[in-house]
Protein backbone atom coordinates (compact mmCIF):
# COMPACT_ATOMS: atom_id res chain seq x y z
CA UNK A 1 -15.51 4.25 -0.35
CA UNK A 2 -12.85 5.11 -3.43
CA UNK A 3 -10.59 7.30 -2.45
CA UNK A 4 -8.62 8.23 -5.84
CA UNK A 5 -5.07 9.38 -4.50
CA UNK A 6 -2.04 8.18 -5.33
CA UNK A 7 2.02 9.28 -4.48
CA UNK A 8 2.70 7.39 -8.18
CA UNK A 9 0.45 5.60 -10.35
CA UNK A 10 2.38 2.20 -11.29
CA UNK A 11 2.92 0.98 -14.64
CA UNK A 12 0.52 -1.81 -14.35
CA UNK A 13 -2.70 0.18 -12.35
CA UNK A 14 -6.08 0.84 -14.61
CA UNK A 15 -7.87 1.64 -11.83
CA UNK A 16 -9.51 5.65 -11.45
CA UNK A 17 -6.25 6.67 -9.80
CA UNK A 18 -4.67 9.62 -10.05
CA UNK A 19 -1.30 11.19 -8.87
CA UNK A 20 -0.62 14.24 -7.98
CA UNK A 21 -3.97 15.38 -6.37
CA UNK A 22 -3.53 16.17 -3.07
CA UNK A 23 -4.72 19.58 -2.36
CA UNK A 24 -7.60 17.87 -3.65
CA UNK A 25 -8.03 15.91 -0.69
CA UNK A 26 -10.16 18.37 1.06
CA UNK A 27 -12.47 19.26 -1.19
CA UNK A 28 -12.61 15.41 -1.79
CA UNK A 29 -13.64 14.36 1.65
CA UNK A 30 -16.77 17.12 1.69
CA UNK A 31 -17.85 15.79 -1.79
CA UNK A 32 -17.83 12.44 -0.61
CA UNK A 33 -19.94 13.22 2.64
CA UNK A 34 -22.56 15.20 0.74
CA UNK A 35 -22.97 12.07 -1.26
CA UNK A 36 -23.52 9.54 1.25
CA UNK A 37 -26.18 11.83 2.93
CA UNK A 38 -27.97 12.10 -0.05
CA UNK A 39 -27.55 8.16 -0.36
CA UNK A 40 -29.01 7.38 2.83
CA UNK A 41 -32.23 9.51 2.62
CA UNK A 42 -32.88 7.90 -1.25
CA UNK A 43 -32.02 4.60 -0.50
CA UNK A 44 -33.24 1.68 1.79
CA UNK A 45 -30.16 0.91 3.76
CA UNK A 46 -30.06 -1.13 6.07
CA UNK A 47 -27.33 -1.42 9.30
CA UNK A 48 -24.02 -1.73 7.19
CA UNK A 49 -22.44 -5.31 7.26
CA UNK A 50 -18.97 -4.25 5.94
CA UNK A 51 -17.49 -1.20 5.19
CA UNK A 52 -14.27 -1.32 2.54
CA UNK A 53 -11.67 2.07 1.80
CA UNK A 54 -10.09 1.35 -1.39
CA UNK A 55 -8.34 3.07 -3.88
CA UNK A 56 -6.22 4.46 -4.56
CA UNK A 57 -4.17 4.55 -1.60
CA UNK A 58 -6.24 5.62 1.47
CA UNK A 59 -3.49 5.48 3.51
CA UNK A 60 -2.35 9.04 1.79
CA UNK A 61 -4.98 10.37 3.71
CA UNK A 62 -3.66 12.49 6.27
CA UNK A 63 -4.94 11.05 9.60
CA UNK A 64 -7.05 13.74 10.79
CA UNK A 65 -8.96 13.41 7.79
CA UNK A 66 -8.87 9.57 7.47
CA UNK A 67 -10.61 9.96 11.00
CA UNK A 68 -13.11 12.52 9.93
CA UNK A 69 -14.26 10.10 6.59
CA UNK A 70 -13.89 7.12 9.38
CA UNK A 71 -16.81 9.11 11.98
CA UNK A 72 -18.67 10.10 8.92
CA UNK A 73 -19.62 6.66 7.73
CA UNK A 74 -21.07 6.38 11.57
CA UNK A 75 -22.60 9.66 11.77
CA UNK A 76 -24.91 9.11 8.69
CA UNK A 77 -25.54 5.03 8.96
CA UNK A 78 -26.02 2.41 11.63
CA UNK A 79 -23.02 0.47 11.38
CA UNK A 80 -23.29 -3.53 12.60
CA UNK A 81 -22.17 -3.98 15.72
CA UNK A 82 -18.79 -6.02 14.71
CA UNK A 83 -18.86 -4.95 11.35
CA UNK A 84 -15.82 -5.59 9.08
CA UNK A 85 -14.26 -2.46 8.25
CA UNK A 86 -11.30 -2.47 6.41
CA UNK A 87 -8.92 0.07 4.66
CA UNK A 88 -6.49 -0.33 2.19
CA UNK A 89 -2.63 0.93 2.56
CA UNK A 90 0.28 1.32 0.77
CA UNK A 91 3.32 0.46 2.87
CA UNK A 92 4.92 3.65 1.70
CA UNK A 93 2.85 5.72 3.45
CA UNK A 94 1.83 3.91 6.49
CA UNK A 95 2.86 5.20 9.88
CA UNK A 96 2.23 4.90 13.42
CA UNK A 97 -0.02 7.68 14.02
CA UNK A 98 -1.88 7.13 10.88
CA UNK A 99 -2.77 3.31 12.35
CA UNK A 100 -3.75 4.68 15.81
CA UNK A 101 -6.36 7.08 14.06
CA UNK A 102 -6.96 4.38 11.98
CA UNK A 103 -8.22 1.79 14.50
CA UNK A 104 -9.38 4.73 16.74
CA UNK A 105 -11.90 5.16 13.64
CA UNK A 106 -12.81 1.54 13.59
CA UNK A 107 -11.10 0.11 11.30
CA UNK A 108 -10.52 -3.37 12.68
CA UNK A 109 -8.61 -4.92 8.82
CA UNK A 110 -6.04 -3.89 7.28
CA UNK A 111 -5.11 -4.48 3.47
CA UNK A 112 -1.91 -3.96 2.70
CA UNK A 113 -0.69 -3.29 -0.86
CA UNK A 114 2.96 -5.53 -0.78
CA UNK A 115 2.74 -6.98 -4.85
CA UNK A 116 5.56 -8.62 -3.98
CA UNK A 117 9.49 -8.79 -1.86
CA UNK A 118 11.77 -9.38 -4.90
CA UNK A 119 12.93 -5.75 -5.94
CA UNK A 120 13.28 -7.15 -9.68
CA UNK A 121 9.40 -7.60 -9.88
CA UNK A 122 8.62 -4.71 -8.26
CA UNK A 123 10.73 -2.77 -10.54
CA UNK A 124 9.01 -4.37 -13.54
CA UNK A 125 5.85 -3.10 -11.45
CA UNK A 126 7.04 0.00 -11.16
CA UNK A 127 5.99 -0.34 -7.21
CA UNK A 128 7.90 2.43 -5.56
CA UNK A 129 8.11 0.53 -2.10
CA UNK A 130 10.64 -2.46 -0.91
CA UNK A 131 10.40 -5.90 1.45
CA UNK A 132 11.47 -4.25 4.01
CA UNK A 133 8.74 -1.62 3.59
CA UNK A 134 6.43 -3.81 3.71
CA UNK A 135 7.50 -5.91 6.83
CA UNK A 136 7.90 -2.79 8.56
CA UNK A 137 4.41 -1.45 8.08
CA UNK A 138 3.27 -5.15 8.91
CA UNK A 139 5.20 -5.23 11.95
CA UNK A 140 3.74 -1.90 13.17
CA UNK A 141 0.16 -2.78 12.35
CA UNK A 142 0.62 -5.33 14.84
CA UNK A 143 1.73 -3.28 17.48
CA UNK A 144 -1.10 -0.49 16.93
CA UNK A 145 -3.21 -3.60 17.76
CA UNK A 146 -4.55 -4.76 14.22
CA UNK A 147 -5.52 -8.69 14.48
CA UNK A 148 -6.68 -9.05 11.04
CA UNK A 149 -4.63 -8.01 8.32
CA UNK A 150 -4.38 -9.09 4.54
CA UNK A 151 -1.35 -9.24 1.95
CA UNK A 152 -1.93 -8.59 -1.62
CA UNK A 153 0.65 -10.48 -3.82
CA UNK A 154 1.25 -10.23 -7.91
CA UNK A 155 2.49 -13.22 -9.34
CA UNK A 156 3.18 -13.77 -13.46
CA UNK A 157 5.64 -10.54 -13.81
CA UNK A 158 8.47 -10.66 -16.21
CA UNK A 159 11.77 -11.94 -15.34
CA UNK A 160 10.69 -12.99 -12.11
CA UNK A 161 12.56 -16.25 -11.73
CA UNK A 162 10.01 -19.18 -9.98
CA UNK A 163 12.59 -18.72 -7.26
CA UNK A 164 11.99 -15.32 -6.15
CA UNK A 165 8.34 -15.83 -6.34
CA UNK A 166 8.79 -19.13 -4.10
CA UNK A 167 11.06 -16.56 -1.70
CA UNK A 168 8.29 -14.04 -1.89
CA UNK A 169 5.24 -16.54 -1.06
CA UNK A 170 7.40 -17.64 2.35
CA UNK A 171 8.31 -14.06 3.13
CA UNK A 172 4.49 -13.58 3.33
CA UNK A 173 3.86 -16.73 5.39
CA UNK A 174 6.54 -15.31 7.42
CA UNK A 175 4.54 -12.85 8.50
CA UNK A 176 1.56 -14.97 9.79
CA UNK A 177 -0.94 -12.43 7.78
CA UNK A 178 -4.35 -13.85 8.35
CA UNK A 179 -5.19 -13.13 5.36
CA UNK A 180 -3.61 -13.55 1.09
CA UNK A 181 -4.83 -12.32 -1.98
CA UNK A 182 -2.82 -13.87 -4.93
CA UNK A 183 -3.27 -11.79 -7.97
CA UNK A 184 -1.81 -12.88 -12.14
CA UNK A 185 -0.80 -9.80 -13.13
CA UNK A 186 -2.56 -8.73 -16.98
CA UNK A 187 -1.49 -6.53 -19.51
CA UNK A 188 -4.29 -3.77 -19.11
CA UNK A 189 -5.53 -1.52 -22.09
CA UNK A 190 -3.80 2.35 -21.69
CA UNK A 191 -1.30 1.36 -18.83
CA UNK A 192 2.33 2.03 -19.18
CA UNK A 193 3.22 -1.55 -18.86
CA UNK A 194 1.09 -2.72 -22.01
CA UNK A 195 2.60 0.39 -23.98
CA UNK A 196 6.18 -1.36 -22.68
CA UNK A 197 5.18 -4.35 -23.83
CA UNK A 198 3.62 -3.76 -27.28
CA UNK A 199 7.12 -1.64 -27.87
CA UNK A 200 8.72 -5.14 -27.18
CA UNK A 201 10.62 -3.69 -23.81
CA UNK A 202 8.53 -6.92 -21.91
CA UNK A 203 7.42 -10.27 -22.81
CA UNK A 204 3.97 -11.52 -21.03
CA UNK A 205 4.56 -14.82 -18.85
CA UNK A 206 3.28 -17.95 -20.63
CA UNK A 207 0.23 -19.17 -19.56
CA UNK A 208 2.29 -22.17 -18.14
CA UNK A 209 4.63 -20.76 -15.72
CA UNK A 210 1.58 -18.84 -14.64
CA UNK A 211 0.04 -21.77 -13.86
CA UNK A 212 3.03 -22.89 -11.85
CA UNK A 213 3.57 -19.85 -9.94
CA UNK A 214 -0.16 -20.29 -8.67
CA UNK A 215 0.64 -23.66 -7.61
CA UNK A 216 3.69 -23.04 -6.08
CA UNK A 217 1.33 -20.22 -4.04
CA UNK A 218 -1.58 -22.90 -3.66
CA UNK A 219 1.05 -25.72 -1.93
CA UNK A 220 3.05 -23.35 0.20
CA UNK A 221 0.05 -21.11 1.79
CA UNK A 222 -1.98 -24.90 2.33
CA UNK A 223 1.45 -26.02 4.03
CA UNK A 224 1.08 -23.12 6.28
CA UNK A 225 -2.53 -23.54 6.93
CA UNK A 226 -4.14 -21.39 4.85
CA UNK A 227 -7.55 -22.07 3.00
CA UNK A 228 -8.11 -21.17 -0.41
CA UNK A 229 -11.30 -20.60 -0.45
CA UNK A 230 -11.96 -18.20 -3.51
CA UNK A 231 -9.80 -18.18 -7.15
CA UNK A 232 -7.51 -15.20 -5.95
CA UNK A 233 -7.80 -15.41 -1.74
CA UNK A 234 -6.53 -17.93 0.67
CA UNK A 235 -7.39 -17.43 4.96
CA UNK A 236 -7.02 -18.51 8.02
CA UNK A 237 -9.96 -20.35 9.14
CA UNK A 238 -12.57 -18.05 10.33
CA UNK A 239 -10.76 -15.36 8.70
CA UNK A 240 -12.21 -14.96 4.81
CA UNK A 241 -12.91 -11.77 3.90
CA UNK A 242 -16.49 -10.61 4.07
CA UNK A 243 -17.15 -7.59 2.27
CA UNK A 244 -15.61 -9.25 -0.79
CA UNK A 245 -17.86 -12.29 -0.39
CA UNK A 246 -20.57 -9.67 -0.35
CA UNK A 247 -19.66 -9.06 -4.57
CA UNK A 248 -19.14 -13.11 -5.12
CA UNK A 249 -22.63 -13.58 -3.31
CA UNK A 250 -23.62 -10.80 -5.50
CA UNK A 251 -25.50 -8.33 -2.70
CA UNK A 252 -26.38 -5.24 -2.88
CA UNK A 253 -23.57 -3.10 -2.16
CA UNK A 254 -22.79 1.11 -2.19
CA UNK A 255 -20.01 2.45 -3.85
CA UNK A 256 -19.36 5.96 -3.07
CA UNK A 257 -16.77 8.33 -4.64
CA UNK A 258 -15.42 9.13 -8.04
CA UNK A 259 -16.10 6.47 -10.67
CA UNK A 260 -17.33 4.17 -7.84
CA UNK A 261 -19.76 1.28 -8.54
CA UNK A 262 -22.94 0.15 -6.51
CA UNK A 263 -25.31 -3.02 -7.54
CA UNK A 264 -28.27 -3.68 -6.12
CA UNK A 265 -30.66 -6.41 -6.59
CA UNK A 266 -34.54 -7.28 -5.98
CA UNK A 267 -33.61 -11.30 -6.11
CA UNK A 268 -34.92 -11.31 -10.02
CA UNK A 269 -33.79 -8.34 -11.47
CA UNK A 270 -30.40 -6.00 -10.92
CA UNK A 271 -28.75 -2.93 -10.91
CA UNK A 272 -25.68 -1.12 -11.53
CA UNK A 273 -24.84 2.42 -11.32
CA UNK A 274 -21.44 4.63 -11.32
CA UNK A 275 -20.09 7.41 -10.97
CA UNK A 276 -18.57 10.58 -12.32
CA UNK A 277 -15.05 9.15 -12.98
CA UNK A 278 -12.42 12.59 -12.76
CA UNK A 279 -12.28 13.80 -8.86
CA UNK A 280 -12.56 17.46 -9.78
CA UNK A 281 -15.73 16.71 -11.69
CA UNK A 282 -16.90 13.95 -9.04
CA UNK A 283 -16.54 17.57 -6.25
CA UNK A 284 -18.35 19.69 -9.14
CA UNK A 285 -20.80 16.72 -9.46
CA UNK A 286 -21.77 16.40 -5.54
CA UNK A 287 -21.77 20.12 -5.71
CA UNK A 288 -25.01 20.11 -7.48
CA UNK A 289 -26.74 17.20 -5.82
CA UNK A 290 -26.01 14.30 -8.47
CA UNK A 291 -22.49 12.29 -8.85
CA UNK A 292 -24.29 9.38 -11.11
CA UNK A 293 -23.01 9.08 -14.26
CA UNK A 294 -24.96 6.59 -15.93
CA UNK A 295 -26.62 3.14 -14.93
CA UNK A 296 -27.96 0.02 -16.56
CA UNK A 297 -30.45 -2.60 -15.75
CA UNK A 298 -29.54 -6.32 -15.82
CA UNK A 299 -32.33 -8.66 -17.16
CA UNK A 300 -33.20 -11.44 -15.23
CA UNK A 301 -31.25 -13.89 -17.52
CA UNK A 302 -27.86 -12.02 -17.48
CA UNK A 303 -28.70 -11.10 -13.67
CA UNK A 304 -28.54 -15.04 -13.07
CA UNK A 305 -25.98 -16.05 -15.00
CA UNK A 306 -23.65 -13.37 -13.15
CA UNK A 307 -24.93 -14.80 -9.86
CA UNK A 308 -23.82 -17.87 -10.74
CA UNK A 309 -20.11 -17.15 -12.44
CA UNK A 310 -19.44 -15.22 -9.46
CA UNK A 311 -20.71 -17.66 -6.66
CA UNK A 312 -18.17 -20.44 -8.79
CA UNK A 313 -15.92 -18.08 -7.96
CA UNK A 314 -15.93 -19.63 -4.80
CA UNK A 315 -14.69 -22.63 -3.35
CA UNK A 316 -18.42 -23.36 -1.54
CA UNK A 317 -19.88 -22.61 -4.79
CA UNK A 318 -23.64 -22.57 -4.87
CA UNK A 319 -26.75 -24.03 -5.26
CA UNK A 320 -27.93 -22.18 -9.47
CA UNK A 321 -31.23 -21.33 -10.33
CA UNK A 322 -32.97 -23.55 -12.87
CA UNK A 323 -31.71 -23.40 -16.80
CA UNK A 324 -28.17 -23.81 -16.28
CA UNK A 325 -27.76 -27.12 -15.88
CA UNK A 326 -27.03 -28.20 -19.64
CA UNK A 327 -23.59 -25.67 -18.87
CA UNK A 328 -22.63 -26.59 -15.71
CA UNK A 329 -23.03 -30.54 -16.25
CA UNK A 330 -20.70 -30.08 -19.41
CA UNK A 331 -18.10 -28.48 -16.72
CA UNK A 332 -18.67 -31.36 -14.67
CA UNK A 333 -17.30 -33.65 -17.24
CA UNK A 334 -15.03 -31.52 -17.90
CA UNK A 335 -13.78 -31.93 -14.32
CA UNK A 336 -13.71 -27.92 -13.49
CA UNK A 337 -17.15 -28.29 -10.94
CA UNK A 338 -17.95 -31.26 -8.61
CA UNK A 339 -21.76 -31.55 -7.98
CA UNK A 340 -23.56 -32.56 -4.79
CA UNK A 341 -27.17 -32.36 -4.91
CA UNK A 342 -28.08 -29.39 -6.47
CA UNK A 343 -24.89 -27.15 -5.67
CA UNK A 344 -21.65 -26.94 -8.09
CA UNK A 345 -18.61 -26.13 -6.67
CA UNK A 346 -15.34 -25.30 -8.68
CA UNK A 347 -12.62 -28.29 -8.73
CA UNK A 348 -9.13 -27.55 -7.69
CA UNK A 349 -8.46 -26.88 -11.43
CA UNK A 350 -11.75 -25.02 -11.76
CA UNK A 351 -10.74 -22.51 -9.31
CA UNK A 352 -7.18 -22.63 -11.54
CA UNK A 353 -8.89 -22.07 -14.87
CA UNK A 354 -12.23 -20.12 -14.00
CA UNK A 355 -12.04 -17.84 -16.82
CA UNK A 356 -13.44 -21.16 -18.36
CA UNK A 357 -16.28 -21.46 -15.98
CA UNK A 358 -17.02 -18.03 -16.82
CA UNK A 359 -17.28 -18.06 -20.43
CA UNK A 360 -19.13 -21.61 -20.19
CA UNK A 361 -21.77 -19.81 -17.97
CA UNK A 362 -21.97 -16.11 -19.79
């Protein structure tokens, strides 16, 4: 479920985000109910496994209509008894009686959107929130009862000095999330902070103290007992998320809202279909019975090589279909996978360099 709001779109975002929008919100939540009723009589769904609110910031949702969206989702599917449903906030606008409706709904994770505690990277980021923000809204997601709750962290910004990431990485253990997403921050196409830096105003971090950042993230999450157990997320034992396993496992998952993606999969062949991008067309578009925007079909051969970058995405890798072994030996040598029997799993520097994996396999 994309839900397109923002208070301030941040120098670095290229996701289908817009600011400014609110009175929009309304109309919004209708358009997106219209199109998951017209999703569950065309398509075979089965009981949902995971559901995921991202953005965005669904937390700008006012709570009585973060509720309504929330009893929705039930109304029109069977939802797994146990299900991971988890919505994604902005410590900014998280509150107390936006997390009671919140887990009142069913959401039982929370995501929260901290990028960082050093108020010099989250300047450069252009993130309009602060440590203590963020520590707040973590503090009071525990108290509204929330037992599973993820940080999101951006490491690789401009004059961050490895100190102040080290400080930021033990503020977060601090916290005893279950839960850490580690993210390198890149210089995306038509964002303010790749305009800043092709004017010269910022310097991308070398590919070296990259590296080390991620390893100073890597030693002081394993110190703390955290898994790393995908390229990007470490967890608790028992605590990995699921609906993003769902993508590296590549099942079929439904993306509703504007410019949201779904894939879907008969085991040979696969899918993928989006939608109209702009909210007020995305309303327009569910108006009249169709938000798709255009699709494609995957053959076989790049359906299968996808399956398999994305399950080496992970640390339990996975077992590939025939016709990749010639690639996947070569990474062997190359000590980014470790084979055992027929499954390839990414090295500790495969999981640091998988952007290599990737290309080898594609």
């Amino acid at each position: 479920m994309h839900i397109p709001f923002c208070r301030h779109k941040c120098g670095y975002c290229d996701f289908n985000a817009y600011a400014g929008m609110d009175r929009l919100m309304p109309d919004y939540q209708e358009a997106l109910e219209r199109e998951l009723e017209r999703a569950r009589e065309a398509l075979p769904f089965g009981p949902l496994r995971t559901v995921y609110f991202g953005g965005g910031t669904p937390s700008l949702l006012p709570a009585g209509l973060a509720a309504r969206m929330l009893a929705h989702v039930r109304a029109v599917f069977e939802v797994e008894p146990g299900a991971e449903v988890t919505l994604e906030a902005n410590p900014a606008s998280t509150d107390e009686s936006k997390l009671a409706a919140w887990r009142a709904g069913g959401v039982n994770r929370l995501s929260l959107g901290v990028q960082g505690f050093d108020h010099r990277a989250l300047a450069v980021l252009e993130r309009r929130t602060d440590g203590a923000q963020a520590e707040r809204a973590f503090r009071q997601a525990r108290a509204a009862g929330f037992d599973s709750v993820s940080l999101d962290l951006i490491y690789g910004v401009p004059f961050q000095a490895p100190a102040a990431w080290a400080d930021t990485v033990a503020r977060a253990v601090a916290l005893a999330p279950e839960h850490l997403s580690c993210y390198c921050l890149t210089f995306e196409e038509g964002t303010l902070l790749t305009r800043r830096r092709d004017r010269g105003v910022l310097a991308e971090v070398d590919s070296d103290a990259q590296w080390e950042q991620l390893d100073t993230a890597d030693r002081l999450l394993g110190e703390a007992g955290y898994e790393r157990y995908e390229v990007s997320s470490w967890a608790r034992p028992g605590r990995r998320s699921r609906h993003n396993q769902a993508y590296w496992d590549c099942r079929p998952v439904y993306g509703a809202g504007a410019g949201a993606h779904s894939y879907a999969t008969d085991g040979e062949r696969a899918w993928r279909w989006w939608n109209v991008a702009r909210p007020r067309d995305y309303c327009a578009a569910a108006a009249a019975g169709r938000v798709e925007e255009d699709r494609e079909e995957l053959p076989p051969e790049r359906a299968r090589a996808e399956r398999v970058m994305l399950g080496l995405r992970t640390a339990k890798g996975l077992e590939p279909p025939a016709g990749f072994e010639r690639p996947l030996e070569a990474l062997v040598e190359a000590g980014l996978l470790a084979r055992a029997g027929r499954r390839y799993a990414p090295t500790r520097r495969g999981l640091d360099l998988h952007n290599r994996i990737a290309l080898e396999v594609l």
